[in-house]
Structures are given as structure tokens and as C-alpha cells.
Protein backbone atom coordinates (compact mmCIF):
# COMPACT_ATOMS: atom_id res chain seq x y z
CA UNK A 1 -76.39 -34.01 99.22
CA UNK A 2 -73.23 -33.30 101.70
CA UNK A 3 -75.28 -31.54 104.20
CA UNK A 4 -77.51 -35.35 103.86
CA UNK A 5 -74.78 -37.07 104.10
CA UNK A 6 -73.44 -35.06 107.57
CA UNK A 7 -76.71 -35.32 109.13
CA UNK A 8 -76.56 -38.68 108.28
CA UNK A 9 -73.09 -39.08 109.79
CA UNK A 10 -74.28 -37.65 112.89
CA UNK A 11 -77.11 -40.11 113.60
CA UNK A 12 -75.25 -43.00 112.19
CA UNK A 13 -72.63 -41.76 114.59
CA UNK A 14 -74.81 -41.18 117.58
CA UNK A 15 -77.09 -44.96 117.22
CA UNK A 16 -72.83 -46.06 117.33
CA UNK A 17 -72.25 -44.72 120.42
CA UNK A 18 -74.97 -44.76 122.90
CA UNK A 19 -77.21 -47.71 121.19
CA UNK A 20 -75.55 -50.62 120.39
CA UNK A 21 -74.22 -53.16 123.06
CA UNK A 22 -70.55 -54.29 122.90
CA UNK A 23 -71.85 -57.89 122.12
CA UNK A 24 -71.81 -59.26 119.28
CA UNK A 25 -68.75 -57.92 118.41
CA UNK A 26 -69.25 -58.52 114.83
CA UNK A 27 -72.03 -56.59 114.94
CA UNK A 28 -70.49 -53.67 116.81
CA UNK A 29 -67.73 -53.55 114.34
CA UNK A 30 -70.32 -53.16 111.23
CA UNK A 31 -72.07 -50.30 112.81
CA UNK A 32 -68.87 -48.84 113.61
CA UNK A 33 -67.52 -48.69 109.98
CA UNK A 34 -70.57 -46.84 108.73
CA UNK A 35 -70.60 -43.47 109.86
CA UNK A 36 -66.93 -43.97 108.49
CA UNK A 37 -68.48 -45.19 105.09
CA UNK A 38 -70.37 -42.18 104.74
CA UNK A 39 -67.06 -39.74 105.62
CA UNK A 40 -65.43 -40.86 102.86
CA UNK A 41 -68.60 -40.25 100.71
CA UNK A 42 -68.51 -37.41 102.09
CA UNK A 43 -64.98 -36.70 101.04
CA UNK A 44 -65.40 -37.86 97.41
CA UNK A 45 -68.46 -35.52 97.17
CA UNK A 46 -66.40 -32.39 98.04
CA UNK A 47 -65.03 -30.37 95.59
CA UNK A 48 -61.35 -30.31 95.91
CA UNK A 49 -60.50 -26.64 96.65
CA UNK A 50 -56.46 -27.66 97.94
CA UNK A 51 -55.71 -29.78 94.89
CA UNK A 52 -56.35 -32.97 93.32
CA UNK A 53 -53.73 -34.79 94.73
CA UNK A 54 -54.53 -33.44 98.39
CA UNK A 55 -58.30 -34.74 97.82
CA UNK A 56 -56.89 -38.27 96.75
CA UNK A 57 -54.74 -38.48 99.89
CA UNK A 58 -56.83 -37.69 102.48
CA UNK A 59 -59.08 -40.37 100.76
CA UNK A 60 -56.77 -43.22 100.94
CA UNK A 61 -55.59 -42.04 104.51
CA UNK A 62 -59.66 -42.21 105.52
CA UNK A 63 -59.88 -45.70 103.89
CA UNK A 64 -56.94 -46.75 105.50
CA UNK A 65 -58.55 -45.76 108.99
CA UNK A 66 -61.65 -47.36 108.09
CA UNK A 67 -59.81 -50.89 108.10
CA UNK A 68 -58.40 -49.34 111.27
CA UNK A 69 -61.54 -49.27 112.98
CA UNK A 70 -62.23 -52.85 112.28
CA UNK A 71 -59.50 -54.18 113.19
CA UNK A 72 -58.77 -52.28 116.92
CA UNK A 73 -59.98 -55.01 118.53
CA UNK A 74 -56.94 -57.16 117.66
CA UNK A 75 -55.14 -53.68 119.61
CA UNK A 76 -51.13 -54.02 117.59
CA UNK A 77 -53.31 -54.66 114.19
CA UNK A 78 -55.59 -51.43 114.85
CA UNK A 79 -52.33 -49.89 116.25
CA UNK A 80 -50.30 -50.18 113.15
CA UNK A 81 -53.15 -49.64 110.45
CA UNK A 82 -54.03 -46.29 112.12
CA UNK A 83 -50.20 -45.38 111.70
CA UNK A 84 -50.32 -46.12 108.73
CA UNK A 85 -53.83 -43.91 108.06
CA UNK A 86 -51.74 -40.85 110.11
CA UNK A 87 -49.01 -41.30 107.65
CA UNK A 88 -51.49 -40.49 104.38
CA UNK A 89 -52.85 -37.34 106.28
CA UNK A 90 -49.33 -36.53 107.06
CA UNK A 91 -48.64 -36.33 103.26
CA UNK A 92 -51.66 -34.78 102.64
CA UNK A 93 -50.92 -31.99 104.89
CA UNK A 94 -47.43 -31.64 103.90
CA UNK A 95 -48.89 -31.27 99.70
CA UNK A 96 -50.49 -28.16 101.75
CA UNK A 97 -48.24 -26.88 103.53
CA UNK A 98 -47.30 -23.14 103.52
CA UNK A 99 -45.91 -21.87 106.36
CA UNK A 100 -43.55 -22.72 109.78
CA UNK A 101 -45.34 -23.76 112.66
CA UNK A 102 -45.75 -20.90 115.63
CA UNK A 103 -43.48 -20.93 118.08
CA UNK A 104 -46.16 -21.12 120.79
CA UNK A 105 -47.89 -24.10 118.69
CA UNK A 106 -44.47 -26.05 118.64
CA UNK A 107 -43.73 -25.46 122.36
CA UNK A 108 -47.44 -27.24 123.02
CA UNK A 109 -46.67 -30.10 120.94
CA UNK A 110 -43.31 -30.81 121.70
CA UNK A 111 -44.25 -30.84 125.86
CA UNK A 112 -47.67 -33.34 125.03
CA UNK A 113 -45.18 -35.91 122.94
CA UNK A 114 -42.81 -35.80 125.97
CA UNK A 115 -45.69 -35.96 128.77
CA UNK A 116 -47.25 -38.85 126.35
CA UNK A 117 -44.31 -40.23 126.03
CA UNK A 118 -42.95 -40.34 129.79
CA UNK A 119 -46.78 -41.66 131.21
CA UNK A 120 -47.95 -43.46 128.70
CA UNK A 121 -44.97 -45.50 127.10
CA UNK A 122 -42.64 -44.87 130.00
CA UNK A 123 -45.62 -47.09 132.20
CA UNK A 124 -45.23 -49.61 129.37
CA UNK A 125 -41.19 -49.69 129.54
CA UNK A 126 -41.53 -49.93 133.34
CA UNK A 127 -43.88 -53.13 133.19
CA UNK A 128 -41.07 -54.72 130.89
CA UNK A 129 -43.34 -54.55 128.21
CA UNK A 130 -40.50 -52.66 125.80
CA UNK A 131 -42.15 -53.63 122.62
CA UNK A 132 -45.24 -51.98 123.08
CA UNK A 133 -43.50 -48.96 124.84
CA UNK A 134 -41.32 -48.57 121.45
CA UNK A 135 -44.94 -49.05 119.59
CA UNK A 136 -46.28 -46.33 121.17
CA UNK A 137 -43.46 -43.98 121.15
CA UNK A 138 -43.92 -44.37 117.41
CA UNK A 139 -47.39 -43.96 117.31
CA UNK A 140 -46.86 -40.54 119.48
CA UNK A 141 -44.49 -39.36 117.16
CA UNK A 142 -46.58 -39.80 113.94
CA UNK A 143 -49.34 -38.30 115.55
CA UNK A 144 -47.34 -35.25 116.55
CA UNK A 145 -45.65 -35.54 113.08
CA UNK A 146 -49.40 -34.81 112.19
CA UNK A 147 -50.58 -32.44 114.08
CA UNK A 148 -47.66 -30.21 113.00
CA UNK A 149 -48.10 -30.61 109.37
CA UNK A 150 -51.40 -29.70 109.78
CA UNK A 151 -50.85 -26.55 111.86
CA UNK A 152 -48.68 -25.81 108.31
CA UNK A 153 -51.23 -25.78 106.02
CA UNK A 154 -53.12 -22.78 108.15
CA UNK A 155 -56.35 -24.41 106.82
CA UNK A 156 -58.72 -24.58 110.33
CA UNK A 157 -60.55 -27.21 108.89
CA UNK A 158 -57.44 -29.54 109.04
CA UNK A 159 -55.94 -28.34 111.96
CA UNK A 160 -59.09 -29.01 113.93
CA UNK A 161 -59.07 -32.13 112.61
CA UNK A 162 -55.46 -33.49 113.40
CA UNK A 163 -56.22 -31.57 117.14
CA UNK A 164 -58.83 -33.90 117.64
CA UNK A 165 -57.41 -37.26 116.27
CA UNK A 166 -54.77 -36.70 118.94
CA UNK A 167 -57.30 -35.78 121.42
CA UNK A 168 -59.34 -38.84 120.90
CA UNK A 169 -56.43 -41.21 120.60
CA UNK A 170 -55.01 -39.75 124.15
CA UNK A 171 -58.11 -40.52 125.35
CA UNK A 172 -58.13 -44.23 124.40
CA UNK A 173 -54.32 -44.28 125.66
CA UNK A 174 -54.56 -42.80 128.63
CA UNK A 175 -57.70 -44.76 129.35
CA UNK A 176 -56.42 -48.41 128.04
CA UNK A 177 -52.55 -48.28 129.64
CA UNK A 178 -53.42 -45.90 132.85
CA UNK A 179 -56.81 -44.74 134.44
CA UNK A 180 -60.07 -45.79 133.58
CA UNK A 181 -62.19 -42.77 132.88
CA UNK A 182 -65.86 -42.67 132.44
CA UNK A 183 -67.69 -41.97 129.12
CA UNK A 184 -64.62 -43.14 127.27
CA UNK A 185 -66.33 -44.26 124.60
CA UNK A 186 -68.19 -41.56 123.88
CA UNK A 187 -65.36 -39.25 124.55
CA UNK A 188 -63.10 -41.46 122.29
CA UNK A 189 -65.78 -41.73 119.60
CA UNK A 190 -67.66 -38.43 119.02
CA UNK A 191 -64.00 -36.83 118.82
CA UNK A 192 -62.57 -39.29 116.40
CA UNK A 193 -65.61 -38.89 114.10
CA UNK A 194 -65.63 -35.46 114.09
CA UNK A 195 -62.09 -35.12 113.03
CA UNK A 196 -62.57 -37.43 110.40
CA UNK A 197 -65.18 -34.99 109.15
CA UNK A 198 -63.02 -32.06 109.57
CA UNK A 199 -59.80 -33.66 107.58
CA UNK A 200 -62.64 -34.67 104.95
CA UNK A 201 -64.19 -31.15 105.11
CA UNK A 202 -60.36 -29.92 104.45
CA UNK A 203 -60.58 -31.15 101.03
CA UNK A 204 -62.75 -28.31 100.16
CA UNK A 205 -60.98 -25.79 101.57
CA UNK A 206 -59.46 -22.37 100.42
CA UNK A 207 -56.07 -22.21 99.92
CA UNK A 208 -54.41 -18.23 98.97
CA UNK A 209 -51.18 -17.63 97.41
CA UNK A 210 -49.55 -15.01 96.74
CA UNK A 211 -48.60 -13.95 93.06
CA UNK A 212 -44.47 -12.02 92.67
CA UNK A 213 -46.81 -8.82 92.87
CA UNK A 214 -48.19 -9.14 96.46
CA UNK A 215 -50.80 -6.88 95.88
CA UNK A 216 -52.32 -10.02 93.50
CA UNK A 217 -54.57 -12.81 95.04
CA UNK A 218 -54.13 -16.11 93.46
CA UNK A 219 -57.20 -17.99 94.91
């Protein structure tokens, strides 16, 4: 039934993208929440291999981005729910978490925030719009908040995930605030449904510990 349920993502998500027009929106909007719909079946379907609690987080986080989706239009509305949504994964991840975050990997996020946050929010701040700017500088740092909670757990299903949440939503950024770039909706799209299905994926992943005697695999 999952591996129905992904194909049928994957169509669902595909007749989203490149088939239907931008007008009416209302219609738009309804064939945008269902490939959604079916992630979170998705999610309940899979057996939780993390823990109960990680399984009903992750949930709630892709409900809560569900609502997101519908409501980006209204851009501050869409902004805030999806903070929100990265706050539930954030607690997810952090349920999961086992181990410090590489040097390397902290060096990488900590120079995107402050690249995202000099172009992106420092444009904003520069067009007096210092509202917004502040908006965004929190959005950057939940996302990065995220993304390193993620790279904790050590599970790749959720750290591919979180990488391409923040891929897609630099995307969108970049693309809304400075340049136009071509294909952005599908660029902005196929990665945010595909981490969706990755952070859903995570529920069923395999977490190891380590018993006093190290010799002793808890699985």
C-alpha cells in the first residue's frame, strides 16, 4: 500500500506541477494540497521505527505544512504557518537526536544563514521594508535550526529531507525578493515534495544504540 501511495504521490505531484494553470486559484490550491494529503497517509502508514512520539510529530509538523500550502498565497500567512510546520520537525528531530553536528556540516550552515541572511533579508532592510527583513531572518534561522537537528539524528532519510526543505524554500526566496529564475516552480515544487516524503519516510527509520557493553546492539 505505501509503495501505492508513493507512486501515487508522484503523479499527483507531477499533474501539480506541469498541468494545471495558475487560474483559478482555488482550483490550483486543491490540487496542490493533495499530493500533500497522501504524504501524510503516507506517514501514518509507516511503521514507526524512531519512536512513537517522533511518528506523531512529524505528523502534526506535515499537517501543519499542509495548511501552509494553502495559505502561501496570502505570502506573511504561508510565511508564518510554515514556521510554525519547521518548528514540529525541529522537535521531531531533536526526540532523535544522537550526536553533535560535524564540524564541516556546521561551517556550511552557518555561512548559507549569513549569505541568506545578508541577500535576501539585507535587500528587504535596504528597501525599508524592516518587518519583512526581521520575518525572514526568523524564518532563516528556524530553517537552519532544522537542518541542524536533523544532521543530529544521523538518520539520511531526515537529513535529506530538511536539505531539501531549505533548498526549495531558497529557491522561492531567492526567486520572489531577488532574481527571477526559470522553472521555479518546478524547482520549488518537486524539491519541497520530495522532502516531505523523506521527513515522512524518516518515521520508519532505524535508529542503533548502544547498550553499557558496547559490544551489544540495541536496535
Amino acid at each position: 500500500m505505501r509503495k501505492i501511495l508513493l507512486t501515487a504521490i508522484v503523479i499527483m505531484g507531477a499533474i501539480y506541477i506541469f498541468f494545471i494553470p495558475p487560474d483559478p486559484v482555488g482550483f490550483k490550491i486543491f490540487m496542490k494540497l493533495i499530493p500533500m494529503a497522501l504524504i501524510i497517509m503516507f506517514a501514518v502508514m509507516t511503521l514507526p521505527l524512531v519512536s512513537q512520539t517522533y511518528k506523531r510529530i512529524i505528523i502534526a509538523g506535515l499537517c501543519v505544512c499542509m495548511i501552509a500550502d494553502g495559505v502561501i498565497y496570502w505570502f506573511m500567512a504561508g510565511l508564518i504557518t510554515f514556521f510554525i510546520g519547521h518548528l514540529f520537525y525541529i522537535f521531531a528531530f531533536k526526540s532523535a537526536s544522537r550526536k553533535r553536528v560535524p564540524i564541516w556540516a556546521a561551517i556550511l550552515l552557518v555561512l548559507y544563514g549569513v549569505v541568506m541572511a545578508i541577500w535576501i533579508a539585507g535587500s528587504q532592510f535596504a528597501n525599508g521594508e524592516a518587518i519583512l527583513g526581521l520575518a525572514i531572518l526568523a524564518y532563516i534561522t528556524v530553517i537552519l535550526t532544522m537542518g541542524w537537528m536533523a544532521i543530529r539524528t544521523r538518520m539520511v532519510l531526515a537529513i535529506t529531507g530538511a536539505l531539501l526543505f531549505m533548498f526549495s524554500d531558497s529557491v522561492l526566496a531567492i526567486d520572489r525578493f531577488i532574481i527571477d529564475i526559470p522553472y521555479r516552480e518546478a524547482f520549488v515544487m518537486v524539491t519541497y515534495y520530495a522532502a516531505q516524503v523523506f521527513i515522512a519516510a524518516s518515521i520508519g527509520s532505524r535508529v542503533v544504540k548502544y547498550s553499557v557493553n558496547r559490544n551489544n546492539l540495541i536496535r
